[in-house]
C-alpha atoms as a PDB file:
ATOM      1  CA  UNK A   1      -8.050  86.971  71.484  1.00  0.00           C
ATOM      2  CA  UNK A   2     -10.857  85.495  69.105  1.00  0.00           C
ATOM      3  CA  UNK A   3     -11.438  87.803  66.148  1.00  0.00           C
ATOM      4  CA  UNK A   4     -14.616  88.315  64.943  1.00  0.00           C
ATOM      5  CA  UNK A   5     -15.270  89.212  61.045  1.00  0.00           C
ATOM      6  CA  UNK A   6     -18.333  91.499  60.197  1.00  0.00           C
ATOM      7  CA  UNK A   7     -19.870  92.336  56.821  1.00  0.00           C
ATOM      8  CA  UNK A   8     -22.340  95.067  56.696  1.00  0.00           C
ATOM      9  CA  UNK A   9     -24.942  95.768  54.901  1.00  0.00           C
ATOM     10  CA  UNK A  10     -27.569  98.916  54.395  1.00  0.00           C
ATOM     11  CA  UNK A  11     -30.160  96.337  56.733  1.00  0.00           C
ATOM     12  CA  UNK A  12     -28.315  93.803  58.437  1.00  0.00           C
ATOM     13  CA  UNK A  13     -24.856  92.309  58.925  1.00  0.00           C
ATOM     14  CA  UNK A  14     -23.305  88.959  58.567  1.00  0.00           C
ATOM     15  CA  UNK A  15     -21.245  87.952  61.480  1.00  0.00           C
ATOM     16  CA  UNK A  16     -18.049  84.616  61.817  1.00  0.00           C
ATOM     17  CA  UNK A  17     -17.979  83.365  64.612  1.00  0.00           C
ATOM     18  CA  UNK A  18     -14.730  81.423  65.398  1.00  0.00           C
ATOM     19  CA  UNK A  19     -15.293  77.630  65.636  1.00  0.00           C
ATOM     20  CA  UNK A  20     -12.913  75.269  65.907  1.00  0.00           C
ATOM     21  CA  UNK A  21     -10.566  75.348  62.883  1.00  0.00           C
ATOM     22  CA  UNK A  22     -13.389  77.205  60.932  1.00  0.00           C
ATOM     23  CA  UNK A  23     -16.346  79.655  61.502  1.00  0.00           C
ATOM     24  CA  UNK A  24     -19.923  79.670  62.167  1.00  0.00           C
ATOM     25  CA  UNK A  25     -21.667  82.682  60.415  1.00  0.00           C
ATOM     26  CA  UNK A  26     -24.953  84.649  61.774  1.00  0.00           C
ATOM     27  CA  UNK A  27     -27.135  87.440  60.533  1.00  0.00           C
ATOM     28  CA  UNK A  28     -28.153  90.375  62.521  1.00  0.00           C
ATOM     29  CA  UNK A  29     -30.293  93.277  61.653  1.00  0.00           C
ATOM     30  CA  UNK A  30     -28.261  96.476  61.201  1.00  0.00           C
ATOM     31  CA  UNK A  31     -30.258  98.494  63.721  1.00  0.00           C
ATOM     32  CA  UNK A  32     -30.184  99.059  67.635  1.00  0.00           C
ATOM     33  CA  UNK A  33     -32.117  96.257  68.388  1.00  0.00           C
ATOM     34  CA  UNK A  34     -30.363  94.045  65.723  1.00  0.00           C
ATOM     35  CA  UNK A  35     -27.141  95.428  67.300  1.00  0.00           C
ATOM     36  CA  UNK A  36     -28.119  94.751  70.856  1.00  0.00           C
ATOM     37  CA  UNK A  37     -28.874  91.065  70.413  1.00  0.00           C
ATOM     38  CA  UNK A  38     -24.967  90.710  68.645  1.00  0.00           C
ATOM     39  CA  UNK A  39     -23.897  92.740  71.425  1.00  0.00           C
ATOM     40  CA  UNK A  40     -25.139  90.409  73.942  1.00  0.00           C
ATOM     41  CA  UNK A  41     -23.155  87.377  72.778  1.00  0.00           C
ATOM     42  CA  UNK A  42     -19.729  88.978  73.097  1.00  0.00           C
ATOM     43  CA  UNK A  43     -17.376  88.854  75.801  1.00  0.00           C
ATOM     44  CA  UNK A  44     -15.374  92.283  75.736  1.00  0.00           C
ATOM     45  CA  UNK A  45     -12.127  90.320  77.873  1.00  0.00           C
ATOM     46  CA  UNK A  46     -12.078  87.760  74.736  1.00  0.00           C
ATOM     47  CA  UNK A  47     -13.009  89.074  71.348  1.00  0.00           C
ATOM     48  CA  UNK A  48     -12.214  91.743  68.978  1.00  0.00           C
ATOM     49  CA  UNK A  49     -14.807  92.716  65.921  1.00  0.00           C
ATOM     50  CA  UNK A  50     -13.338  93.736  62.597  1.00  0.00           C
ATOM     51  CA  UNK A  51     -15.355  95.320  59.849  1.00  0.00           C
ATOM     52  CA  UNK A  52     -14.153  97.353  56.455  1.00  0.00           C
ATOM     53  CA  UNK A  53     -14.876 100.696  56.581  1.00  0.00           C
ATOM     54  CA  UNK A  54     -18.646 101.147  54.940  1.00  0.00           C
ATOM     55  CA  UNK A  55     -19.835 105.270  55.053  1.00  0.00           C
ATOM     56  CA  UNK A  56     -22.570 105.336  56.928  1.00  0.00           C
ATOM     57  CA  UNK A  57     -23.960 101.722  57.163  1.00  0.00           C
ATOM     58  CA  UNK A  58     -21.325 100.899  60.006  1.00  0.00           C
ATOM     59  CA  UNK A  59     -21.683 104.208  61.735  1.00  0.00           C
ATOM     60  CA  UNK A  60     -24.377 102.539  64.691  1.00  0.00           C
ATOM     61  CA  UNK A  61     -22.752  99.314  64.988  1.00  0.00           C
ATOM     62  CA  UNK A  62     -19.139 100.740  65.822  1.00  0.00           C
ATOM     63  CA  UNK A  63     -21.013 103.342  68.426  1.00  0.00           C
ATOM     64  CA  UNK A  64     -22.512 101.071  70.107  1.00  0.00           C
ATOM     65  CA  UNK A  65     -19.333  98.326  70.061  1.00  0.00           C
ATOM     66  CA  UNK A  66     -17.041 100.969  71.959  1.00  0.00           C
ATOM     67  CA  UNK A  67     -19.680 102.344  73.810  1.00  0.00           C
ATOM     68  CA  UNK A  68     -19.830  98.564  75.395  1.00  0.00           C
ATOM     69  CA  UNK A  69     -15.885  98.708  75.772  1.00  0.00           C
ATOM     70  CA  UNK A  70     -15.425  95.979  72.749  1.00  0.00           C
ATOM     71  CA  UNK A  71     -12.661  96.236  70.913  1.00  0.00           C
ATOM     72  CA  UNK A  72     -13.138  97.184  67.281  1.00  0.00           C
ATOM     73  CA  UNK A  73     -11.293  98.106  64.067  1.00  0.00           C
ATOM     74  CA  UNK A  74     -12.329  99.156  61.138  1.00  0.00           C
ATOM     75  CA  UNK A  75     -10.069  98.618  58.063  1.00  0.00           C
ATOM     76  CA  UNK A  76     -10.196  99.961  54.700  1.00  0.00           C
ATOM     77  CA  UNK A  77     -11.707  97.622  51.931  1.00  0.00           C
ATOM     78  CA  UNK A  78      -8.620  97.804  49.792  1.00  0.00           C
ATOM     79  CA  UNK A  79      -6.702  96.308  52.448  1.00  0.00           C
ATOM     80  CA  UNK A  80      -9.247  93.382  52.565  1.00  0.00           C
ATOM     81  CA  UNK A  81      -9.669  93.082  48.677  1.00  0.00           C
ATOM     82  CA  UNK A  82      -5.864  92.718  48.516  1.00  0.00           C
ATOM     83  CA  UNK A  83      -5.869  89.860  51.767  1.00  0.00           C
ATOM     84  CA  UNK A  84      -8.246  87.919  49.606  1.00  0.00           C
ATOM     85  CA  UNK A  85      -5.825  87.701  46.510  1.00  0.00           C
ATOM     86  CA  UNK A  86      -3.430  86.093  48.680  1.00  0.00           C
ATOM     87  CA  UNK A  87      -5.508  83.884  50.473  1.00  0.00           C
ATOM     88  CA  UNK A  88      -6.789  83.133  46.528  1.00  0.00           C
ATOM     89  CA  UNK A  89     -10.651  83.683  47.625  1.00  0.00           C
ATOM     90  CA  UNK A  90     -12.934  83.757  44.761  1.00  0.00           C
ATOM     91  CA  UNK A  91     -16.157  83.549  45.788  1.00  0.00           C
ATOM     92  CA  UNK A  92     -18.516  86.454  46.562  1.00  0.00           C
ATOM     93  CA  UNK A  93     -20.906  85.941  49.392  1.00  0.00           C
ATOM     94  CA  UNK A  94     -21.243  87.865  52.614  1.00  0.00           C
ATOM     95  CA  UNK A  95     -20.293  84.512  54.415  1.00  0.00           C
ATOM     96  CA  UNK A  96     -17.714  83.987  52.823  1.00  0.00           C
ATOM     97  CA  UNK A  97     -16.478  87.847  53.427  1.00  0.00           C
ATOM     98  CA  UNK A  98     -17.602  87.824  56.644  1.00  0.00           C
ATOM     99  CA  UNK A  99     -15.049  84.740  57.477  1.00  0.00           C
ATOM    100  CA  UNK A 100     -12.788  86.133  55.215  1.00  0.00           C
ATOM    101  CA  UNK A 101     -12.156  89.500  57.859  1.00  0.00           C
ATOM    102  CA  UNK A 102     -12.318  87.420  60.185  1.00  0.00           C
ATOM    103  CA  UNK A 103      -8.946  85.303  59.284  1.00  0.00           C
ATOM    104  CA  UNK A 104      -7.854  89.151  58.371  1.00  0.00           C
ATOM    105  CA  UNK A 105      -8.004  89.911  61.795  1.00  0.00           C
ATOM    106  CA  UNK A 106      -6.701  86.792  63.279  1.00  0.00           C
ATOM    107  CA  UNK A 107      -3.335  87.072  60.873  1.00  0.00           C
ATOM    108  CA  UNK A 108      -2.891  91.132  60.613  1.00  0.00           C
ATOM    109  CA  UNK A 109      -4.210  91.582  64.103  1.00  0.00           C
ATOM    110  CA  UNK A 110      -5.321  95.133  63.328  1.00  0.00           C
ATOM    111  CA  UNK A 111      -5.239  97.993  66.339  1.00  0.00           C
ATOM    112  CA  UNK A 112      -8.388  99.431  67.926  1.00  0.00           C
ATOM    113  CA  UNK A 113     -10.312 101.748  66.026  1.00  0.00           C
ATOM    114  CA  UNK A 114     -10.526 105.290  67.818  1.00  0.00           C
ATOM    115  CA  UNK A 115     -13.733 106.878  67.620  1.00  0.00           C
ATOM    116  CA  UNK A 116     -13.472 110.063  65.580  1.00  0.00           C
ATOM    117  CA  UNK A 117     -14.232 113.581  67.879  1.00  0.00           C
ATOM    118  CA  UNK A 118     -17.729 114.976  67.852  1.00  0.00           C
ATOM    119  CA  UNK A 119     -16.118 117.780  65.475  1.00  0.00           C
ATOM    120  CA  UNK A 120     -14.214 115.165  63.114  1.00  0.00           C
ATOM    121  CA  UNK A 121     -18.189 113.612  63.052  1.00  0.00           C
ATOM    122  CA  UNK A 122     -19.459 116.617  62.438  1.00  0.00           C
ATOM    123  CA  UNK A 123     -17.044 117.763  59.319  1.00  0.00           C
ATOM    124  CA  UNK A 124     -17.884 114.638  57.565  1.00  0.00           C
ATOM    125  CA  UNK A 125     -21.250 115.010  57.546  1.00  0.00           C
ATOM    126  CA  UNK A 126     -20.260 118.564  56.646  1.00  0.00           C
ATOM    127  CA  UNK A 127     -18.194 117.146  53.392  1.00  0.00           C
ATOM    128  CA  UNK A 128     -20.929 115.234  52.135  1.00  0.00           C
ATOM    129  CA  UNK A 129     -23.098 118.161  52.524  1.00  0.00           C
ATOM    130  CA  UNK A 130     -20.587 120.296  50.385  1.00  0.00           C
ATOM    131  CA  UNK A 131     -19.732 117.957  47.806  1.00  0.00           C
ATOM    132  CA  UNK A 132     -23.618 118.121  46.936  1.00  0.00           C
ATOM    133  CA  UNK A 133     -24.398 122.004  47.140  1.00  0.00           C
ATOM    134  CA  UNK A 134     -21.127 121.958  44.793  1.00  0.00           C
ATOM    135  CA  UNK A 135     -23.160 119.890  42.079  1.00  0.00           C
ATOM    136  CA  UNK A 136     -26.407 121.935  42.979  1.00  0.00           C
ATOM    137  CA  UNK A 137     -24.412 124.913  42.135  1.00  0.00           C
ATOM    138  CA  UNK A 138     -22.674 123.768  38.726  1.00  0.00           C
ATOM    139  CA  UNK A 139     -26.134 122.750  37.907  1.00  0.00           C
ATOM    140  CA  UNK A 140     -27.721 126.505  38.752  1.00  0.00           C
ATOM    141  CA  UNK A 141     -24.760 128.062  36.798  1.00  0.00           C
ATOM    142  CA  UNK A 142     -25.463 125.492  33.895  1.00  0.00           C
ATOM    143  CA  UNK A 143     -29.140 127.111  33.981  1.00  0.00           C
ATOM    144  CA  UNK A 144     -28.634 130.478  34.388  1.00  0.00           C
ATOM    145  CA  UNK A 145     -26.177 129.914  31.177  1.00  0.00           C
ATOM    146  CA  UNK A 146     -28.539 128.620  29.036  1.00  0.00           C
ATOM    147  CA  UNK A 147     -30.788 130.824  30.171  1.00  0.00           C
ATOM    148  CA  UNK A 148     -29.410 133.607  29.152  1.00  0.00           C
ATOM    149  CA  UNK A 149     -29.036 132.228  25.082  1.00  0.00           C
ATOM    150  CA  UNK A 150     -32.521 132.462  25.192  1.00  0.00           C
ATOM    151  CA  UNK A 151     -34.463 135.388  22.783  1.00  0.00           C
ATOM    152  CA  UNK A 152     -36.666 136.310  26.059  1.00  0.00           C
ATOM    153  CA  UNK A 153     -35.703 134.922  29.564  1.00  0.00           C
ATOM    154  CA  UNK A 154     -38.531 135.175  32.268  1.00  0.00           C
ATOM    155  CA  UNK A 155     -37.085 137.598  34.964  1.00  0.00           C
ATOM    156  CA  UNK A 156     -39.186 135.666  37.765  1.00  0.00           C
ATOM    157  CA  UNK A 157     -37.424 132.517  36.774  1.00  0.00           C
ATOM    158  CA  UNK A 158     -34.387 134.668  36.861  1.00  0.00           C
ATOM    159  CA  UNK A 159     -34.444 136.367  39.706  1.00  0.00           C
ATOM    160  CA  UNK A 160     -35.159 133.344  41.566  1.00  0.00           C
ATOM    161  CA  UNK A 161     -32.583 131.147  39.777  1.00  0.00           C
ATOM    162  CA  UNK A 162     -30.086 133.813  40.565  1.00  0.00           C
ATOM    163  CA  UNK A 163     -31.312 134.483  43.907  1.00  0.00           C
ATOM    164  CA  UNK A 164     -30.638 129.945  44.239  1.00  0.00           C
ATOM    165  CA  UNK A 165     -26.919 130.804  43.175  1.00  0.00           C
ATOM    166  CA  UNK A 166     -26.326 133.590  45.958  1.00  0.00           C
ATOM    167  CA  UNK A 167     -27.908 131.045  48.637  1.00  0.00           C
ATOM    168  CA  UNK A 168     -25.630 127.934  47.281  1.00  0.00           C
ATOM    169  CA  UNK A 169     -22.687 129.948  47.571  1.00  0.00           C
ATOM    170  CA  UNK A 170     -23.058 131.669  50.653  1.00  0.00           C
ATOM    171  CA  UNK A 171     -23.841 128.439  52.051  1.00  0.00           C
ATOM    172  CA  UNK A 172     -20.717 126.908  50.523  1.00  0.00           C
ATOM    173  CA  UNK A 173     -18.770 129.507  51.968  1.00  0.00           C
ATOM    174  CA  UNK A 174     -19.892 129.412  55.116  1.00  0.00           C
ATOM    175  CA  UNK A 175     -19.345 125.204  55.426  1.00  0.00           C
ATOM    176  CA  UNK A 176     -15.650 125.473  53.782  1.00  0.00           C
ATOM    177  CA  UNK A 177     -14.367 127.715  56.703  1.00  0.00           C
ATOM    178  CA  UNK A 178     -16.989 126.215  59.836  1.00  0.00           C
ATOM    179  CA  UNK A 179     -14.822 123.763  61.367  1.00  0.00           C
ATOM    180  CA  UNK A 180     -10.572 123.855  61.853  1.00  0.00           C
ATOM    181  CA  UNK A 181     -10.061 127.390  60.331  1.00  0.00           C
ATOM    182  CA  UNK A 182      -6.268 127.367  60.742  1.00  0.00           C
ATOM    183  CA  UNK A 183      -5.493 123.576  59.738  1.00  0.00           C
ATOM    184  CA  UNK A 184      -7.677 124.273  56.942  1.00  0.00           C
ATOM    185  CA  UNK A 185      -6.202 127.321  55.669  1.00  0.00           C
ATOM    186  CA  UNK A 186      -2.163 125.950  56.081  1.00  0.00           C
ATOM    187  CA  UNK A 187      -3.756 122.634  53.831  1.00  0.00           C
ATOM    188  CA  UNK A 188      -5.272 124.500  50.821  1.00  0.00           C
ATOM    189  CA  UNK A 189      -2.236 126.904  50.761  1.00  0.00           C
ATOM    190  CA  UNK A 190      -0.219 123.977  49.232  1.00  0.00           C
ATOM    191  CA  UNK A 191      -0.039 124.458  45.907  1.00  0.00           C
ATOM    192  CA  UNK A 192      -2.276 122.135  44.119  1.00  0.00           C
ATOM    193  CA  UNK A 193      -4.562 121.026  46.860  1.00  0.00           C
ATOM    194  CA  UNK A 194      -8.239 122.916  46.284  1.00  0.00           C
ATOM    195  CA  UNK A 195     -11.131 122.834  49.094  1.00  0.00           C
ATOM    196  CA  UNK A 196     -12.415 119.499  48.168  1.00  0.00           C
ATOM    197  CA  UNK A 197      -9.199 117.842  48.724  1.00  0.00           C
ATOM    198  CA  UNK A 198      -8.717 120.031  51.825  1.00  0.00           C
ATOM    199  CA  UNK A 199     -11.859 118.141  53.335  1.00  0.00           C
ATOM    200  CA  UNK A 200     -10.984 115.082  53.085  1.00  0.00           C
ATOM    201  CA  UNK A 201      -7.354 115.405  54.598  1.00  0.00           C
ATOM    202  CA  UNK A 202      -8.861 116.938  57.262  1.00  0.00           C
ATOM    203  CA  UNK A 203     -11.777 114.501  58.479  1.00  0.00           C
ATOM    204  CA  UNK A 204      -9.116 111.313  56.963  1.00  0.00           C
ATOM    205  CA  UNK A 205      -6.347 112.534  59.568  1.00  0.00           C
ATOM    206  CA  UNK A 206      -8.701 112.979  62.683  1.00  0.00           C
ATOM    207  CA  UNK A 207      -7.753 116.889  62.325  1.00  0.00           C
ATOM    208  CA  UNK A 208      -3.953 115.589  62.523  1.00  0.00           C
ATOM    209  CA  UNK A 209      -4.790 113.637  65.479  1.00  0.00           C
ATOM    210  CA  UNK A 210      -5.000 109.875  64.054  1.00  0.00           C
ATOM    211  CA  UNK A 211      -1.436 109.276  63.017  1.00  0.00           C
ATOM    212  CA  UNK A 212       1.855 109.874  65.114  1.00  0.00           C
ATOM    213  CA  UNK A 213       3.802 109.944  61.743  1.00  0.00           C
ATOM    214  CA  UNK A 214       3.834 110.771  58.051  1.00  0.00           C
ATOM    215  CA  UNK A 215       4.713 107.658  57.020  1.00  0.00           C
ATOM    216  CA  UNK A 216       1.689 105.796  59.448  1.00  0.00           C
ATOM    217  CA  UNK A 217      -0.699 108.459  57.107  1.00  0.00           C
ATOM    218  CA  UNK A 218       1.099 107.572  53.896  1.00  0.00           C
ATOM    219  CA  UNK A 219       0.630 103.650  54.402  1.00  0.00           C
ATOM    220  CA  UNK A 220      -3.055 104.247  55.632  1.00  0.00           C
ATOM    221  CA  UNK A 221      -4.053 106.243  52.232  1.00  0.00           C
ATOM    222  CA  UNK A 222      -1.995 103.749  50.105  1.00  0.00           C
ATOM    223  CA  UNK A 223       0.935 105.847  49.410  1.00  0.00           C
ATOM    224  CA  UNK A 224       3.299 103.358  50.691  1.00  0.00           C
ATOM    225  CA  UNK A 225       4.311 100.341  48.307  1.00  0.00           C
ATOM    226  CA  UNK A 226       4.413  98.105  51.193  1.00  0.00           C
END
């Protein structure tokens, strides 16, 4: 198995190549066309792609990987940060990163990342939705506070600032209880975890479907000291 490192970018990706006792590095565009030519120089029976994990930006190129049956994982970028302390890598380029993942993957030999279920995609996007009618709300409430410190407050502006508020929250409401009603409700009823945190257990776990174990979960959020 040759492992392949990738470092993306918002517009392209840097790809090494195994070569001999070193790599050979290319640059792709990060878009379906970009992604088809990279595509077409890989031989599913021989190579496995590695990438960290990016938001969005790596969203296309993993789709269309496992859509052509390649082998893929995608590794969180603490895990790569701490490779390159041992392997006493300094410099910064997205080369030298690129190789870098690549010897990650040719020592660690990660497993196959599992594409995420259409609902799992869907509560993501949902969470980053949320998190920002959150800060649209604090930011009405802010308003309507110093609003109403004011001698004469204009009841148009008010009655439309306060009919913003009603909006944010009943949309708020309604994306906090969409998607895994039950798993979501058993999660925030332990003490100390709110919605936020809720969220992210949720879409981080695969709905409780990504990890066999506690202690596979507790290593993969950097719980574990090894």
């Amino acid at each position: 198995m040759q492992y392949i490192g990738i470092d993306i970018a918002k517009n392209s990706f840097v790809v090494a190549f195994p070569k001999g006792k070193g790599y050979i590095t290319s640059t792709y565009k990060n878009d379906r066309n970009g992604i088809t030519i990279f595509l077409g120089q890989l031989d599913k029976s021989l190579h496995h792609c590695v990438l960290e994990a990016t938001g969005n930006y790596d969203a296309l190129l993993v789709e269309m990987l496992l859509e052509s049956d390649l082998s893929v994982s995608v590794i969180n970028p603490k895990q790569i940060k701490h490779f390159s302390k041992v392997m006493l890598s300094v410099t910064k380029t997205d080369k030298v990163d690129a190789q870098l993942i690549a010897l990650y993957g040719s020592k660690m030999e990660p497993k196959p990342y599992k594409m995420a279920s259409a609902s799992i995609q869907a509560l993501k996007q949902q969470k980053t939705l949320l998190a920002q009618l959150k800060k649209q709300l604090t930011m009405s409430y802010n308003l309507l506070e110093s609003f109403n410190v004011l001698p004469k407050v204009d009841d148009l502006a008010l009655k439309m600032l306060n009919q913003n508020i009603d909006y944010l929250e009943e949309q708020i409401a309604r994306l906090e209880e969409e998607n895994y009603k039950e798993l979501y409700e058993r999660i925030s009823s332990i003490k100390g975890i709110g919605d936020r945190t809720t969220m992210e257990l949720i879409v981080s776990t695969g709905g409780g479907k990504h990890f066999q174990t506690a202690k596979q979960f507790s290593k993969y959020v950097g719980l574990a000291p090894i």
